[in-house]
N, C-alpha and C. Protein backbone atom coordinates (compact mmCIF):
# COMPACT_ATOMS: atom_id res chain seq x y z
N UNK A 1 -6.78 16.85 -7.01
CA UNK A 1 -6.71 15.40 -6.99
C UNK A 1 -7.96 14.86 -6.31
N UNK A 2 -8.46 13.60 -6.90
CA UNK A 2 -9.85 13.33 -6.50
C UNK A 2 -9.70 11.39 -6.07
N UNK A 3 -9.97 11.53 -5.43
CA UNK A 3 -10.10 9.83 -4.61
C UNK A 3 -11.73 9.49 -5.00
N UNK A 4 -11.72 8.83 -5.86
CA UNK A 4 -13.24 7.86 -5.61
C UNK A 4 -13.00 6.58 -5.23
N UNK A 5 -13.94 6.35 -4.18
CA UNK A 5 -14.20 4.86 -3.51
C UNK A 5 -15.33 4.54 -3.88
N UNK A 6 -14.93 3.10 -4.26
CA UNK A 6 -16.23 1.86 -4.77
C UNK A 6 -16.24 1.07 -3.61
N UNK A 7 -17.43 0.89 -3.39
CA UNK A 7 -17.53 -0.09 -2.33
C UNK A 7 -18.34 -1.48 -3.00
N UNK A 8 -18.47 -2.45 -2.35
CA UNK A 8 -18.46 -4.20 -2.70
C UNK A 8 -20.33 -3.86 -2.29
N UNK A 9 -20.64 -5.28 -2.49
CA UNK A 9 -22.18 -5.83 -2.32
C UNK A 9 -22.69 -5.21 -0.73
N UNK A 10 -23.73 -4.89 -1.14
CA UNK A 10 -24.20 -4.31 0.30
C UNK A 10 -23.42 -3.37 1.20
N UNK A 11 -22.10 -2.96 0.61
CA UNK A 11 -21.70 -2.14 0.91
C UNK A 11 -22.16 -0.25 1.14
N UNK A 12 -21.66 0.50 2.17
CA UNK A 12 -22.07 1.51 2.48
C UNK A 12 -21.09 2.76 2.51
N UNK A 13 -21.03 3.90 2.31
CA UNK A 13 -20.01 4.38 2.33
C UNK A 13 -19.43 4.75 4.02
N UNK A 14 -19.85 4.33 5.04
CA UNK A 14 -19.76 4.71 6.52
C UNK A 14 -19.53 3.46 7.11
N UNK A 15 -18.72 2.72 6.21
CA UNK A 15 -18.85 1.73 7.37
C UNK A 15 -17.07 1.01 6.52
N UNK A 16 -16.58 0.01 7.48
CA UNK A 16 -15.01 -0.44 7.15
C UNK A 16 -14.53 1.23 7.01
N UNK A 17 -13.29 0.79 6.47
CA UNK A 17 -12.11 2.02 7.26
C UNK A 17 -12.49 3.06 5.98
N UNK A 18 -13.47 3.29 5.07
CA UNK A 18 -13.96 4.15 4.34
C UNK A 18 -14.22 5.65 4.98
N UNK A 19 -14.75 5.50 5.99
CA UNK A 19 -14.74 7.12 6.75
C UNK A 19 -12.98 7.20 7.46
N UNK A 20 -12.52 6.56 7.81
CA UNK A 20 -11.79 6.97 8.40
C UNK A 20 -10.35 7.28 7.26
N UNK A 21 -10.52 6.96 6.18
CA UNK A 21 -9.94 7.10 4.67
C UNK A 21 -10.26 8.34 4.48
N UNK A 22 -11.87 9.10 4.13
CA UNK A 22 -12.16 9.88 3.84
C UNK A 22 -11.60 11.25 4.56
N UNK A 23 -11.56 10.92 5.93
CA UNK A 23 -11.22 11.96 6.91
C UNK A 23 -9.55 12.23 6.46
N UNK A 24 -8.95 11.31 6.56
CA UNK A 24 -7.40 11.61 6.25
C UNK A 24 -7.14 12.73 4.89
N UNK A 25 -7.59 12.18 4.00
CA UNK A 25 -8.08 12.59 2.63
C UNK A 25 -8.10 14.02 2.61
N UNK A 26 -9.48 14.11 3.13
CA UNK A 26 -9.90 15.33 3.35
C UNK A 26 -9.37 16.10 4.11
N UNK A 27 -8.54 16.29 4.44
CA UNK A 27 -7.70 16.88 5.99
C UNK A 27 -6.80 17.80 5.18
N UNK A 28 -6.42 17.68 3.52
CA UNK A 28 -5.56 18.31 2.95
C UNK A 28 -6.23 19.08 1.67
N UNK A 29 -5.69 20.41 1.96
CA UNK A 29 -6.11 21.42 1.13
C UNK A 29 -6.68 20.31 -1.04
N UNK A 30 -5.51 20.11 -1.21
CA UNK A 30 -5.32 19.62 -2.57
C UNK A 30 -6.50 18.26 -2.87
N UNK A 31 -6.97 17.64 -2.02
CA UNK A 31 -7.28 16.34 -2.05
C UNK A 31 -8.89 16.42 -1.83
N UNK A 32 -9.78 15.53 -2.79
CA UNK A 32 -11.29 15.24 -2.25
C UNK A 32 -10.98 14.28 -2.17
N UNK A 33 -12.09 13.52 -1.30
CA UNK A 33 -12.61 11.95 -1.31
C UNK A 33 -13.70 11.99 -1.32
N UNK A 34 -14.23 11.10 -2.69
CA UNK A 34 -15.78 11.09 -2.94
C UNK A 34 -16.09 9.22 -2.54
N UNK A 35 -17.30 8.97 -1.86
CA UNK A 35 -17.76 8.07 -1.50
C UNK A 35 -18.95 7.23 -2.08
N UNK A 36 -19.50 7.31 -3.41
CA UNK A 36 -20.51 7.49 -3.27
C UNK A 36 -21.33 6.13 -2.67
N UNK A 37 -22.66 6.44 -2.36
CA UNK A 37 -23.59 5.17 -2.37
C UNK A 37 -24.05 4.57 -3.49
N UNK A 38 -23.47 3.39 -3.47
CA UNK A 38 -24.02 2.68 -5.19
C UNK A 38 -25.13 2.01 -4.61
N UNK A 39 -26.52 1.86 -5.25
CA UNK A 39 -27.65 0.78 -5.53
C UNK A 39 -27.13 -0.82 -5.04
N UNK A 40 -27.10 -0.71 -4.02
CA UNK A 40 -26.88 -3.00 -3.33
C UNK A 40 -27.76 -2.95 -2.30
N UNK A 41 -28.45 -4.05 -2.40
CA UNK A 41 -28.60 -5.01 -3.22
C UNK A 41 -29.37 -5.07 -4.36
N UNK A 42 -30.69 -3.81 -4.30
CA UNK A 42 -31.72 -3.95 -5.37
C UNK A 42 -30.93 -3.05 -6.32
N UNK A 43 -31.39 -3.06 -7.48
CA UNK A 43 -30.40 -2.59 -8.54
C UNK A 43 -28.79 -2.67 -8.57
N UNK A 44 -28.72 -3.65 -8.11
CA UNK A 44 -26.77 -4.05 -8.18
C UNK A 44 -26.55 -4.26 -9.58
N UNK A 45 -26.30 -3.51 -10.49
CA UNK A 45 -26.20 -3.99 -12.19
C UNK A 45 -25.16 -2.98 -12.11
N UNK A 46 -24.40 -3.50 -13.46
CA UNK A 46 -23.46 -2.72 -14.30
C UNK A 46 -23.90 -1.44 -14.55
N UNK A 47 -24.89 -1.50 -15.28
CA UNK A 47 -25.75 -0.12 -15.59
C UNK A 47 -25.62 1.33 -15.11
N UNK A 48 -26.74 0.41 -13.66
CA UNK A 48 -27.14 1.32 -12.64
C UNK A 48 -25.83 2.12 -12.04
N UNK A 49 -24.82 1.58 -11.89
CA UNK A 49 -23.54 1.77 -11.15
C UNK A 49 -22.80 2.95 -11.85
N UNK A 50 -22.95 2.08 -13.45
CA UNK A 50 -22.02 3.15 -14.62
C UNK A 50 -22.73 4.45 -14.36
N UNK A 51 -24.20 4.41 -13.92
CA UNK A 51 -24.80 5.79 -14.72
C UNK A 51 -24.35 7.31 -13.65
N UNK A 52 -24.11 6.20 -12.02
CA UNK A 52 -23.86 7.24 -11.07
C UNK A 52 -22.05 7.36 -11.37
N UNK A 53 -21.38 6.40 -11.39
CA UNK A 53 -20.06 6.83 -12.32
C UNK A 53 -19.96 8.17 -13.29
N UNK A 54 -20.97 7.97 -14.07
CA UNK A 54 -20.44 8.40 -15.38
C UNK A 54 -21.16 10.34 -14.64
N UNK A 55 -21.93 10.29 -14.09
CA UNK A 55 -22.07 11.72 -13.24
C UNK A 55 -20.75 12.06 -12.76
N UNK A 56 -20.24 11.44 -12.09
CA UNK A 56 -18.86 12.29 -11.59
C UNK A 56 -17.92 12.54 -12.60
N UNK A 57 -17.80 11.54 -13.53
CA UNK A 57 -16.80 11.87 -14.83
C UNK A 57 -17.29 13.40 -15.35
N UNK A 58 -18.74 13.17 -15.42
CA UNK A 58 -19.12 14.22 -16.33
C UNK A 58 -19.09 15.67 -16.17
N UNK A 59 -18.91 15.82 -14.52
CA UNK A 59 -18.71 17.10 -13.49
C UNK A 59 -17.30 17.09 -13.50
N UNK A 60 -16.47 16.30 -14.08
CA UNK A 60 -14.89 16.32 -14.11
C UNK A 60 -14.59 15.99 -12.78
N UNK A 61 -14.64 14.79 -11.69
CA UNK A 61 -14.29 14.37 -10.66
C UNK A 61 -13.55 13.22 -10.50
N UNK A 62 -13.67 12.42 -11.98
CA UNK A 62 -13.26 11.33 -12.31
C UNK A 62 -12.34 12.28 -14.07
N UNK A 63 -10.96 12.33 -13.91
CA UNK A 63 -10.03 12.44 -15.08
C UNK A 63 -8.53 12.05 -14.63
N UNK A 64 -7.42 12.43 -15.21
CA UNK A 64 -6.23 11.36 -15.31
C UNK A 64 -5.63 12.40 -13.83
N UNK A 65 -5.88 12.91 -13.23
CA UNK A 65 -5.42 13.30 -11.92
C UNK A 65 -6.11 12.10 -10.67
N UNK A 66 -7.01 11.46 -10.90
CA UNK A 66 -7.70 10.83 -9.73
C UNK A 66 -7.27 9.65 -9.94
N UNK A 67 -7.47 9.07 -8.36
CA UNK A 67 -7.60 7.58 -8.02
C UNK A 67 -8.46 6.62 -7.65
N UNK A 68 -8.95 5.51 -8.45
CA UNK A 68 -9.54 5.36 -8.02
C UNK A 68 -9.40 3.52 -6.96
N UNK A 69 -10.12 4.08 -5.72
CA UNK A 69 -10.48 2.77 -5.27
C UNK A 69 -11.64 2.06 -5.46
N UNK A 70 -11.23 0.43 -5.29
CA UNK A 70 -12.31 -0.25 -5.30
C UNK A 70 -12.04 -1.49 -4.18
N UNK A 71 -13.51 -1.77 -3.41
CA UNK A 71 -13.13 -3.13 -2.24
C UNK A 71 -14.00 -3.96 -3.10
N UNK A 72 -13.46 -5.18 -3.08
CA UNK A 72 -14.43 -6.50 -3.34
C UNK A 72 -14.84 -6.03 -4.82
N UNK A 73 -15.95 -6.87 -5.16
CA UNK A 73 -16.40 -6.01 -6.40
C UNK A 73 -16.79 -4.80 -6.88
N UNK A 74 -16.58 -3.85 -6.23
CA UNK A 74 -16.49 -2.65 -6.60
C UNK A 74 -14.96 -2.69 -7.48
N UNK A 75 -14.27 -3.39 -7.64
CA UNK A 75 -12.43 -3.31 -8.09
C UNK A 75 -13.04 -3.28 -9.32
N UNK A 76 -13.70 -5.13 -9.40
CA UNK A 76 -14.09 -5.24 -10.82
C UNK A 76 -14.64 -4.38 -11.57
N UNK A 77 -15.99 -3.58 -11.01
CA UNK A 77 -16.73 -2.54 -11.44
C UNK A 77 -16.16 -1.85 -11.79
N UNK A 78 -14.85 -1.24 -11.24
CA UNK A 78 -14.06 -0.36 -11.38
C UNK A 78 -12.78 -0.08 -13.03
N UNK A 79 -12.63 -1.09 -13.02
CA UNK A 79 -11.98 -1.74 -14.12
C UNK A 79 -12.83 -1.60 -15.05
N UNK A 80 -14.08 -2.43 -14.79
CA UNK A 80 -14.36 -2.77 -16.29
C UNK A 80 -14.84 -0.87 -16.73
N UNK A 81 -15.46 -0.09 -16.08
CA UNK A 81 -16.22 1.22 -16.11
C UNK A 81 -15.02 2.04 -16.71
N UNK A 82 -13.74 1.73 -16.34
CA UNK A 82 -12.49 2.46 -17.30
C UNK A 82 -12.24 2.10 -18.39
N UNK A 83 -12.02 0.53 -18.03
CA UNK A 83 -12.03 -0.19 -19.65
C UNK A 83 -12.96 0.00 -20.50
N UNK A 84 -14.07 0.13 -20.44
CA UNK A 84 -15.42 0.39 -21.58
C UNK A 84 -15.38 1.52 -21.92
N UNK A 85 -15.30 2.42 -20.97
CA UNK A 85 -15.29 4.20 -21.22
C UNK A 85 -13.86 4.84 -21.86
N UNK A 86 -12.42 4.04 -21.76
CA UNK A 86 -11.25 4.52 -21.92
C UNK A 86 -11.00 5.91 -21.51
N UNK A 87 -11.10 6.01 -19.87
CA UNK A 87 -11.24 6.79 -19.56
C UNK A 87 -9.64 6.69 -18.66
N UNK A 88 -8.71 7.64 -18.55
CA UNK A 88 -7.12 7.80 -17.86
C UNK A 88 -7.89 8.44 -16.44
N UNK A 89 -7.06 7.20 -15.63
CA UNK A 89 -6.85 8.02 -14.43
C UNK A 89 -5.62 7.27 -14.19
N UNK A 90 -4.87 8.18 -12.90
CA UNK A 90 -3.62 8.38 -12.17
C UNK A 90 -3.61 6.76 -11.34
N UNK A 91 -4.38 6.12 -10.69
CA UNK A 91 -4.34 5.34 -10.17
C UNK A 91 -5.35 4.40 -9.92
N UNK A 92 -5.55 3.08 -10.28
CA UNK A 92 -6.31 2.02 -9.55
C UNK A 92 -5.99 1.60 -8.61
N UNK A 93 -6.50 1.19 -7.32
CA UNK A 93 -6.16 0.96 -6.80
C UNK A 93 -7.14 -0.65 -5.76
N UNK A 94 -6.96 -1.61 -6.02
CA UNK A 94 -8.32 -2.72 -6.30
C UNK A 94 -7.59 -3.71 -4.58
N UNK A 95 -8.78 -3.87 -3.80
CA UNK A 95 -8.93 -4.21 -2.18
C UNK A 95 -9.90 -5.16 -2.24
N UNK A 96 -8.87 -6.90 -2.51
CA UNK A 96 -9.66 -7.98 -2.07
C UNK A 96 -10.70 -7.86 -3.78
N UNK A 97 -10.13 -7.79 -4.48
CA UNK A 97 -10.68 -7.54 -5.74
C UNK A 97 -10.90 -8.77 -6.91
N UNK A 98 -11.88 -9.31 -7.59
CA UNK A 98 -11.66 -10.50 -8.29
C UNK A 98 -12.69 -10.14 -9.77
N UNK A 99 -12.74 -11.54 -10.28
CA UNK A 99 -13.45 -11.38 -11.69
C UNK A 99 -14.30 -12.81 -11.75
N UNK A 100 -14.99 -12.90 -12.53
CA UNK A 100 -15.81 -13.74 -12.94
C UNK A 100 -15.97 -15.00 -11.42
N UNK A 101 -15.95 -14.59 -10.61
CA UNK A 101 -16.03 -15.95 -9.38
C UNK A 101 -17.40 -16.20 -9.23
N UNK A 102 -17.78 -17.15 -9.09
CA UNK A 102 -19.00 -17.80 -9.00
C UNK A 102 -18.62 -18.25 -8.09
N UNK A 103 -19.35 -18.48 -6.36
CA UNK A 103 -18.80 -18.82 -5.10
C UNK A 103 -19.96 -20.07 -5.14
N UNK A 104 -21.14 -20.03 -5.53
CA UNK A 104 -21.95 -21.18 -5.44
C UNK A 104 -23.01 -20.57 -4.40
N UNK A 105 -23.40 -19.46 -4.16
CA UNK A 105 -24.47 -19.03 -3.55
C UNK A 105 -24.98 -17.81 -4.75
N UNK A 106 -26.29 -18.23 -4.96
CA UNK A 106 -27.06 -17.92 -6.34
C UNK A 106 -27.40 -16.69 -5.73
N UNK A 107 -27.75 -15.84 -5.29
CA UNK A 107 -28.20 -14.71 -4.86
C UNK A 107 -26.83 -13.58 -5.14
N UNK A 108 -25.66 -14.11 -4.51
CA UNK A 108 -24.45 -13.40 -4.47
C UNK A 108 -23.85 -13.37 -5.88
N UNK A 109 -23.81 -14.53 -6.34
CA UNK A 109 -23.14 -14.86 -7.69
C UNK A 109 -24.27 -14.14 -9.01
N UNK A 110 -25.55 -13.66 -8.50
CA UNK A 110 -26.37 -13.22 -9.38
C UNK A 110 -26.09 -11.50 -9.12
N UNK A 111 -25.74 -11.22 -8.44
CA UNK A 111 -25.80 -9.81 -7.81
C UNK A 111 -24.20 -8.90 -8.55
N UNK A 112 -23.04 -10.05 -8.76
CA UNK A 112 -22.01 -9.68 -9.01
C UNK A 112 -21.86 -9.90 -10.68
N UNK A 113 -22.82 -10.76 -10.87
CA UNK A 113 -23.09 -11.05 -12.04
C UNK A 113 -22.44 -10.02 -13.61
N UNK A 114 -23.03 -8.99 -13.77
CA UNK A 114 -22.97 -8.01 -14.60
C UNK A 114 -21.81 -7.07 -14.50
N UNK A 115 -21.00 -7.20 -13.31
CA UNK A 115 -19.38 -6.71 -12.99
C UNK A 115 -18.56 -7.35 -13.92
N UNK A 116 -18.66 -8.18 -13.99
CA UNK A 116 -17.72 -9.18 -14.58
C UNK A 116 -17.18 -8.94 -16.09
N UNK A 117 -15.96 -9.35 -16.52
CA UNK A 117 -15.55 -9.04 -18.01
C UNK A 117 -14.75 -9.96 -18.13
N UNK A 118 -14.57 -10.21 -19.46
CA UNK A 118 -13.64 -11.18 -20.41
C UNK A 118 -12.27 -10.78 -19.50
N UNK A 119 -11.38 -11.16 -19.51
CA UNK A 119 -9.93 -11.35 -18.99
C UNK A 119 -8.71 -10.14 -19.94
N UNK A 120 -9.44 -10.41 -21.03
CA UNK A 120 -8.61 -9.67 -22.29
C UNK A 120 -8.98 -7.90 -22.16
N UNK A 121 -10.46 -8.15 -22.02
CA UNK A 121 -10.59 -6.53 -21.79
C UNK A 121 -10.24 -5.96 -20.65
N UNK A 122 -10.26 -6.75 -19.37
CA UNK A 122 -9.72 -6.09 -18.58
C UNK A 122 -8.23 -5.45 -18.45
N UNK A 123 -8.03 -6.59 -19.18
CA UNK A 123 -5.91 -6.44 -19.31
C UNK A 123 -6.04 -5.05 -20.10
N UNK A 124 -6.44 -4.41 -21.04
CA UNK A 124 -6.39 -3.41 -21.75
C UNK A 124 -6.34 -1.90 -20.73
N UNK A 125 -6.65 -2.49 -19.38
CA UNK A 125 -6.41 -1.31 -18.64
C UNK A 125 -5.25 -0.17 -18.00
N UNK A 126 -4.13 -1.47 -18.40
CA UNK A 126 -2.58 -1.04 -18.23
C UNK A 126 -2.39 0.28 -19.54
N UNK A 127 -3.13 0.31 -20.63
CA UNK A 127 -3.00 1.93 -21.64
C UNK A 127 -4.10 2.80 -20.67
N UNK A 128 -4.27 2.55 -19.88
CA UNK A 128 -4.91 3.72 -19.10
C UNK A 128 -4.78 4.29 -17.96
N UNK A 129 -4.50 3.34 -17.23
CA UNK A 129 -3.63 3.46 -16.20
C UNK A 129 -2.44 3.31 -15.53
N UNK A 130 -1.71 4.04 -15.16
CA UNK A 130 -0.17 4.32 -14.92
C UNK A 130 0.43 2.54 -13.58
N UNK A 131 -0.58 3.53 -12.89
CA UNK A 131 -0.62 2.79 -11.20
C UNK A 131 -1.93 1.84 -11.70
N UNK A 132 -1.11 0.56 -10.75
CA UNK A 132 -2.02 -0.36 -10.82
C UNK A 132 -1.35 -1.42 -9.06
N UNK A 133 -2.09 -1.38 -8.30
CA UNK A 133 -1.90 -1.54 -7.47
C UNK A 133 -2.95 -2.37 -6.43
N UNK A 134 -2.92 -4.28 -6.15
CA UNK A 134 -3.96 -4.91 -5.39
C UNK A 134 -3.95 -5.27 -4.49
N UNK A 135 -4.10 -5.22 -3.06
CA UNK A 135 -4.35 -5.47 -1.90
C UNK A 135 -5.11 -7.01 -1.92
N UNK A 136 -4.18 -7.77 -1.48
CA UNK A 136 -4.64 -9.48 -1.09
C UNK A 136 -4.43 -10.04 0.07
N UNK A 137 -5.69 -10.38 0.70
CA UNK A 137 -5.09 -11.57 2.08
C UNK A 137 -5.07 -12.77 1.22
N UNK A 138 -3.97 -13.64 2.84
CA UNK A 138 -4.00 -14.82 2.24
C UNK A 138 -5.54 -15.67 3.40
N UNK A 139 -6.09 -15.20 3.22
CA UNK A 139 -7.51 -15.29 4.24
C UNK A 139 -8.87 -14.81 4.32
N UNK A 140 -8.99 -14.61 3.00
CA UNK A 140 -9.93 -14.06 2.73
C UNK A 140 -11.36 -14.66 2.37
N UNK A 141 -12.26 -14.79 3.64
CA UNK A 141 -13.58 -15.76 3.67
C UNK A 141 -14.17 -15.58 2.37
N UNK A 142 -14.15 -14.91 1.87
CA UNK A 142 -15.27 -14.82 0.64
C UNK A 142 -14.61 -15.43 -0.59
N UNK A 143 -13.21 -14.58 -1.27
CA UNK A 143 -13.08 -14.86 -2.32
C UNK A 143 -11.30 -15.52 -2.06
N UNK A 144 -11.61 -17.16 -2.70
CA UNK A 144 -10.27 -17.82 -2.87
C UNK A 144 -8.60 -17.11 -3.34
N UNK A 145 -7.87 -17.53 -2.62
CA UNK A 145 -6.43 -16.76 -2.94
C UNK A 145 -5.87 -16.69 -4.54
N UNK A 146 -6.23 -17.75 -4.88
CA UNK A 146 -6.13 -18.13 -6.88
C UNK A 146 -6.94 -16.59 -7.08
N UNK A 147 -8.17 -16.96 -7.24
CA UNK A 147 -9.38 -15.95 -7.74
C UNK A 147 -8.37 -14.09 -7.43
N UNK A 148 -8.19 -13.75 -6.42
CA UNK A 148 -7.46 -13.00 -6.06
C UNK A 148 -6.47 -12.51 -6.84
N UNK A 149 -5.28 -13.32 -6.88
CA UNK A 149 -4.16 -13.14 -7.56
C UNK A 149 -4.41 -13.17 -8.79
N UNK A 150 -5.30 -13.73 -9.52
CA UNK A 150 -5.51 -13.77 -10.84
C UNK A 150 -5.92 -12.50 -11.06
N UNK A 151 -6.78 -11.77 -10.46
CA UNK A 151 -7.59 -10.72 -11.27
C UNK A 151 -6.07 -9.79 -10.85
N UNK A 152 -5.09 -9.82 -9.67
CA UNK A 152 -4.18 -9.11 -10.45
C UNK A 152 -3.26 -8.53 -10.71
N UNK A 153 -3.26 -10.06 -11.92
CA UNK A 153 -2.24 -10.49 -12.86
C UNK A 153 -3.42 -9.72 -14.19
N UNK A 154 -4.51 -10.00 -13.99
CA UNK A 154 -5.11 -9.57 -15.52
C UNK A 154 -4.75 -8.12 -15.63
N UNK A 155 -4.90 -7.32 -14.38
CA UNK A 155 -4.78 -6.03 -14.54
C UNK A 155 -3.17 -5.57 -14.61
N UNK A 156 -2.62 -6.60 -13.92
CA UNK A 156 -1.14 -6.41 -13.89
C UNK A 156 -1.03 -5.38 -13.31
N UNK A 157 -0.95 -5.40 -11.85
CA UNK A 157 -0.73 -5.14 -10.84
C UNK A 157 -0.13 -4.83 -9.84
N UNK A 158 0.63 -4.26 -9.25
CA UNK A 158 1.86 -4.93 -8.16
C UNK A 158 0.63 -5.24 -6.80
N UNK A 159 0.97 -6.53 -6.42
CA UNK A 159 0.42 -7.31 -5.40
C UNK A 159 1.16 -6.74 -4.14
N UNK A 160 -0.11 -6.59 -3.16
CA UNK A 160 0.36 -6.48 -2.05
C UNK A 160 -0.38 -7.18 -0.77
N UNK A 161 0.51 -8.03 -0.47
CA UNK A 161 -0.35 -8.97 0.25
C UNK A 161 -0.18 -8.82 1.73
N UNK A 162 -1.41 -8.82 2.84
CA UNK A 162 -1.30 -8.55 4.08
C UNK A 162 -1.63 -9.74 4.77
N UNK A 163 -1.23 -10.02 5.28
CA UNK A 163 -1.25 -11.42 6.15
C UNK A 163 -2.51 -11.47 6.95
N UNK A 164 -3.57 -12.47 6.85
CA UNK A 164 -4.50 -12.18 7.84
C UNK A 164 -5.36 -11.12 7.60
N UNK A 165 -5.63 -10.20 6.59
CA UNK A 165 -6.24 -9.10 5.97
C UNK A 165 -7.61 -9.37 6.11
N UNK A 166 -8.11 -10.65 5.85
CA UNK A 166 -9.71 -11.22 5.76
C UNK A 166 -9.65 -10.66 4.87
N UNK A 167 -11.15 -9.73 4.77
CA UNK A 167 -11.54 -9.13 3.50
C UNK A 167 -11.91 -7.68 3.84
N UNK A 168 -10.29 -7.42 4.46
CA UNK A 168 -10.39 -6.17 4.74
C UNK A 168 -11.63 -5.25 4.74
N UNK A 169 -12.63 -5.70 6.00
CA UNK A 169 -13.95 -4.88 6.75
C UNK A 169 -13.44 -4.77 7.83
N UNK A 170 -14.84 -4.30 8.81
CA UNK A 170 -14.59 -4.01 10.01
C UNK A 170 -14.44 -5.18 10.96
N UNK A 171 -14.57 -6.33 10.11
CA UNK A 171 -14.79 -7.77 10.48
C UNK A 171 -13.44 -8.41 11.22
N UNK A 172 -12.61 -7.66 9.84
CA UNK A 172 -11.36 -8.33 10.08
C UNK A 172 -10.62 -7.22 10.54
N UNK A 173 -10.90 -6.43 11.22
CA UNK A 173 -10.20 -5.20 12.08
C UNK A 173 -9.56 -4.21 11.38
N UNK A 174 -9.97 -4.17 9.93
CA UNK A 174 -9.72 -2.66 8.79
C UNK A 174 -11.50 -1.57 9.25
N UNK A 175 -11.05 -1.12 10.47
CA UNK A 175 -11.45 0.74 10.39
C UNK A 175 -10.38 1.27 10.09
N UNK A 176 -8.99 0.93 10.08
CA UNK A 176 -8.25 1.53 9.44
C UNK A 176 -7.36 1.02 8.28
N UNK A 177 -6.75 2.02 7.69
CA UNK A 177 -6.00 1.18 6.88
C UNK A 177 -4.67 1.94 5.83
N UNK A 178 -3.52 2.10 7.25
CA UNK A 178 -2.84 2.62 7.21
C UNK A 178 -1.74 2.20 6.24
N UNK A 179 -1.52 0.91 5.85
CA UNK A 179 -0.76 0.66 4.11
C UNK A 179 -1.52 1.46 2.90
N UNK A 180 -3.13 1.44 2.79
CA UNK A 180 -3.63 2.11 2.09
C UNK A 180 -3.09 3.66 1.58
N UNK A 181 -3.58 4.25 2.91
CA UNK A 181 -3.15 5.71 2.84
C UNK A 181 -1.69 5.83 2.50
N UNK A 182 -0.38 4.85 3.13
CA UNK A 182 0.46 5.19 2.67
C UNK A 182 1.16 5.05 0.94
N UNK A 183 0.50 4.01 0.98
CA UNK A 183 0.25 3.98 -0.56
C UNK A 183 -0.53 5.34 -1.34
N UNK A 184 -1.01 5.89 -0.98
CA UNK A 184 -1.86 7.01 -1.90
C UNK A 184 -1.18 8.21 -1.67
N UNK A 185 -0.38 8.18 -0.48
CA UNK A 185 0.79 9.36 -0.48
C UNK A 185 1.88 9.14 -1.51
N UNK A 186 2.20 7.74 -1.95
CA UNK A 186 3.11 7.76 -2.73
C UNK A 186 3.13 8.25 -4.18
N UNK A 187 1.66 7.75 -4.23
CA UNK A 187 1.05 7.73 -5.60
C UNK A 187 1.41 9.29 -5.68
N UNK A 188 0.74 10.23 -4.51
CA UNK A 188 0.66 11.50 -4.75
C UNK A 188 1.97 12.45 -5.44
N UNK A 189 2.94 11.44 -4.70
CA UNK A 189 4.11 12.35 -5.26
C UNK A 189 4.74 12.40 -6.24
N UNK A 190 4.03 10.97 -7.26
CA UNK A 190 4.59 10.63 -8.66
C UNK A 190 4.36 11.81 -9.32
């Protein structure tokens, strides 16, 4: 069983409760957690992202035994990279996750730009994935509670909302993130 984590804009794999995810993870014979570093801010494209994706698929790290996470736009990325590829895995699993938001700062809204997909293709992800599962504050500085819940409803989802979550970083006091993990134990035992 293989855990890949997507991480959001400028995101790193060592930083929010991502190492301390990884460590749990890893602590058990059966289980990897892969982290990788995606290209943010320079080369933040669809592309660039798919091509280090499509390496782990291709080494068999990404197939219908794995889960995958995504924070922030990494969810979207995440989605659409299954949806285009029709590729089965065991679990999505999407943290503070949205679609097409335009926040009104041109740098950010240009950067997330190429994540983004029609509404319809994303919905097509429920024939691929079993588990579908989104982590929402109702507080989340960046991306509006609508924007949130919508992306998922597209993916159709079961919502799970944490009170005060922010946008689940180290900001808003996720180094850990113990609903997470217990959620991925559950998954495990399906």
């Amino acid at each position: 069983m293989n855990v890949i984590l997507v991480h959001g804009s400028f995101g790193k794999p060592f930083e929010n409760w991502f190492p301390w995810l990884e460590n749990k993870l890893s602590g058990t014979n059966e289980m990897e957690c892969i982290i990788p570093t995606f290209p943010t801010p320079d080369k933040q494209e669809f592309v660039y992202w798919e091509e280090l994706l499509n390496y782990y698929h291709k080494i068999g790290k990404i197939n219908d035994n794995s889960i995958i996470i995504g924070h922030s736009c990494g969810s979207v990325f995440a989605a659409k990279y299954l949806t285009k590829h029709k590729i089965k895995v065991k679990a999505l699993i999407t943290v503070s996750g949205y679609n097409n938001f335009l926040g009104g700062d041109a740098f950010m809204d240009s950067l997330n730009k190429s994540f983004y997909d029609e509404d319809k293709n994303l919905s097509s992800i429920v024939n691929l994935v079993p588990n579908r599962i989104s982590y929402i504050s109702d507080n989340d500085p960046f991306i509006p509670l609508d924007i949130l819940n919508h992306f998922a409803e597209i993916i159709q989802a079961e919502k799970i909302n944490i009170p005060n979550g922010g946008h689940f970083n180290s900001r808003a006091g996720f180094d850990k993130f113990e609903e997470l993990y217990n959620e991925i134990d559950k998954i495990l035992s399906l």
